[in-house]
Protein backbone atom coordinates (compact mmCIF):
# COMPACT_ATOMS: atom_id res chain seq x y z
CA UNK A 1 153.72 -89.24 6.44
CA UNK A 2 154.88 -86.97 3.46
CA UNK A 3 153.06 -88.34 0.77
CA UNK A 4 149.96 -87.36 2.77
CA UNK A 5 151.65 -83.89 3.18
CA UNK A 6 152.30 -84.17 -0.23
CA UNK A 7 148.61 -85.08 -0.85
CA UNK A 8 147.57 -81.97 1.07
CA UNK A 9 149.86 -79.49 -0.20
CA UNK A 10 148.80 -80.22 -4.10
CA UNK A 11 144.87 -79.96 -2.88
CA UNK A 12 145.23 -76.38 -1.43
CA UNK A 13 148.07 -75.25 -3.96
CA UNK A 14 151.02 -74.83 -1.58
CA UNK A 15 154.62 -75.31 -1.95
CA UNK A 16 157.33 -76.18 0.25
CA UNK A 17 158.89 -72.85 0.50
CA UNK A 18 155.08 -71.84 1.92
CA UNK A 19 154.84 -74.72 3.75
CA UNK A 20 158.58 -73.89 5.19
CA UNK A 21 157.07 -70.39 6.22
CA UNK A 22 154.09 -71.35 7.67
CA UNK A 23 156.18 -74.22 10.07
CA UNK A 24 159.51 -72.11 10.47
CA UNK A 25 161.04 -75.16 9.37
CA UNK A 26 163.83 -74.93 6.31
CA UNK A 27 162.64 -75.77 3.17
CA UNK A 28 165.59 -77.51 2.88
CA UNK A 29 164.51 -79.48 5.91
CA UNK A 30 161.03 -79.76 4.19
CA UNK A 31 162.50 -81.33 0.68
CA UNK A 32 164.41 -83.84 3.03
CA UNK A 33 161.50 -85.36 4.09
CA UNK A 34 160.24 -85.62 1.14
CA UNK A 35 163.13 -87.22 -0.51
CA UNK A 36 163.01 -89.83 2.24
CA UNK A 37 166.88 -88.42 3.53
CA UNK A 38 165.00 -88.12 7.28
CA UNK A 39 162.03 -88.36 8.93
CA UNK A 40 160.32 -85.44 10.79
CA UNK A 41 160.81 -85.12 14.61
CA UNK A 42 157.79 -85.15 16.66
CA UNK A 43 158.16 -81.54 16.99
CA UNK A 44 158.41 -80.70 13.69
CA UNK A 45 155.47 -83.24 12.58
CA UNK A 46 153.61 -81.04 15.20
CA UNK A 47 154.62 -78.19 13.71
CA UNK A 48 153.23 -79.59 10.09
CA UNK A 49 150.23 -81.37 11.44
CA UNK A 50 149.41 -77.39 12.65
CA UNK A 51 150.12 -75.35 9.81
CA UNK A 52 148.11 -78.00 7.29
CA UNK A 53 145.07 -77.85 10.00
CA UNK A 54 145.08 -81.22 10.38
CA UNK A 55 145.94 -84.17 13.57
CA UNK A 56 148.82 -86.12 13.35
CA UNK A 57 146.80 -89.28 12.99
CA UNK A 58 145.97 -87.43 9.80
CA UNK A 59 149.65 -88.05 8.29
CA UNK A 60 150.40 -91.27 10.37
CA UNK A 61 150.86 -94.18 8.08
CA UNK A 62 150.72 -97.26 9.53
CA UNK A 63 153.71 -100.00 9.91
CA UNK A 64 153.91 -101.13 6.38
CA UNK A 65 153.93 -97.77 5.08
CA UNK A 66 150.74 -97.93 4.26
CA UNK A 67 148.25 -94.61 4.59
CA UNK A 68 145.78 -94.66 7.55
């Protein structure tokens, strides 16, 4: 899922911190995802799906990690 975040964030010129202010999630939270330390919880995945305008199928990757 993050490196499609990832993907999306560099195309529209956002950072985490923005990202972290547009979800209400910690950028701490945020850069924990991305360093692979935990995985989002549905809520918050919700919450990032919403703020990036996009569905959750969007970020889903499938079983071997792979992008959708």
């Amino acid at each position: 899922m993050w490196s499609k975040v990832e993907k999306i964030l560099k195309e529209r010129n956002l950072t985490i911190y923005r990202l972290s202010k547009m979800t209400g999630i910690s950028d701490n939270t945020l850069r924990n995802y991305r360093l692979k330390h935990s995985e989002p919880s549905f809520t918050n995945a919700c919450k990032i799906a919403d703020a990036l305008g996009v569905s959750l199928d969007d970020l889903r990757e499938d079983k071997n990690g792979n992008r959708s």
